[in-house]
Protein backbone atom coordinates (compact mmCIF):
# COMPACT_ATOMS: atom_id res chain seq x y z
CA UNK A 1 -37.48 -31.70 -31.00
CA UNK A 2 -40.27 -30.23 -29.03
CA UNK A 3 -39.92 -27.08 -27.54
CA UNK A 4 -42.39 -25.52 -24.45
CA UNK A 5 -43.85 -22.56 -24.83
CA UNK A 6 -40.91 -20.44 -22.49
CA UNK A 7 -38.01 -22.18 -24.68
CA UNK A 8 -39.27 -21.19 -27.71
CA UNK A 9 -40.23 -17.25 -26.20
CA UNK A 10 -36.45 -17.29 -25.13
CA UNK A 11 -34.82 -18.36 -27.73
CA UNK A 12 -37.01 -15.78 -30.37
CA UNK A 13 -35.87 -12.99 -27.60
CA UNK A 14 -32.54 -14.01 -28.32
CA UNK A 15 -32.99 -14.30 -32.13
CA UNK A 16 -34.77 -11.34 -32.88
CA UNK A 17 -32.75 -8.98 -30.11
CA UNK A 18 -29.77 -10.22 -28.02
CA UNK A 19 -27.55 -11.08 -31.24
CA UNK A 20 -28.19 -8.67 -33.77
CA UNK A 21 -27.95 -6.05 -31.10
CA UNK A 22 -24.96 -7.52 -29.67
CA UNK A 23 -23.60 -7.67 -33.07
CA UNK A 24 -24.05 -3.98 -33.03
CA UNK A 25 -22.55 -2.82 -30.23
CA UNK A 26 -19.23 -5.09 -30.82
CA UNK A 27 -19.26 -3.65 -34.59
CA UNK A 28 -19.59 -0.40 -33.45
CA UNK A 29 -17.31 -0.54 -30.48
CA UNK A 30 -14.35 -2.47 -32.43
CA UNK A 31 -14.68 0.60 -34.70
CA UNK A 32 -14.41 2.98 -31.78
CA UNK A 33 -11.48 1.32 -30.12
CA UNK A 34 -10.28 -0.20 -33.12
CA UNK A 35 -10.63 -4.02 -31.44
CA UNK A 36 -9.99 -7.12 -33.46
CA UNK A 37 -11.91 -9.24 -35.99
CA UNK A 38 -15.24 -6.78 -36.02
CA UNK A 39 -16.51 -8.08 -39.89
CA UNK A 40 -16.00 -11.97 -39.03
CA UNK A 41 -17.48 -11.49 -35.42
CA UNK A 42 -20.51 -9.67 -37.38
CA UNK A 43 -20.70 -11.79 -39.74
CA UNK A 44 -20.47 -15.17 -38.43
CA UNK A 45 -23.30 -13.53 -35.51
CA UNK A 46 -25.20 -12.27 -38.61
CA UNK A 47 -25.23 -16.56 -40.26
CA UNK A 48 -25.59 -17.80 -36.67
CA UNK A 49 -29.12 -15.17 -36.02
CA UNK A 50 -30.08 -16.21 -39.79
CA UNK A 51 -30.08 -19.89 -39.21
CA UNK A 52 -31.65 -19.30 -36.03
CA UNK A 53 -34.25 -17.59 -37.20
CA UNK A 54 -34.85 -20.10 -40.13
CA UNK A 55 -35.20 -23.12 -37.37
CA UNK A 56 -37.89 -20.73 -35.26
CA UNK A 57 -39.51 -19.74 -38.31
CA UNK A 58 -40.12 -23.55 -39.57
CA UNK A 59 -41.07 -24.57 -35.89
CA UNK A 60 -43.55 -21.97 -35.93
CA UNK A 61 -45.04 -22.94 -39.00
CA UNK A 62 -45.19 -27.29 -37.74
CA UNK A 63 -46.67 -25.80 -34.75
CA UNK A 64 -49.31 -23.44 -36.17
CA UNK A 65 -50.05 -26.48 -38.21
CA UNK A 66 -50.99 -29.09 -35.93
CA UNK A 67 -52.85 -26.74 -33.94
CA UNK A 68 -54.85 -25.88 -36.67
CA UNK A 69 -56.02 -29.53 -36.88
CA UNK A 70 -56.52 -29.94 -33.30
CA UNK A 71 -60.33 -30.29 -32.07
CA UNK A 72 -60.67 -29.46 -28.45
């Protein structure tokens, strides 16, 4: 799967800030407020970001890779 340029900016954005931070604030709110299931929301955010970040980091490296052989 190819992504463009904006798809793969987005979906870093998300990666690298919207879910751990949102991670955050529901780990540190459910501990406030004492709401429900604040380690397996965490954690399953925490393997969801991880594998996420694997995928980027591998698409990054195919990418950096072919461009490297590109003569223009």
């Amino acid at each position: 799967m190819i992504l463009t340029n904006k798809a793969y900016d987005i979906m870093k954005w998300v990666v690298q800030l919207v879910l751990p931070g949102s991670a955050t604030l529901y780990f540190t709110l459910a501990t406030i407020w004492k709401l429900p299931y604040a380690e397996q929301i965490v954690g399953t955010t925490a393997a969801v970001t991880t594998f996420l970040g694997i995928i980027l980091g591998i698409s990054s490296f195919y990418y950096d890779r072919n461009t490297e052989n590109r003569v223009e």
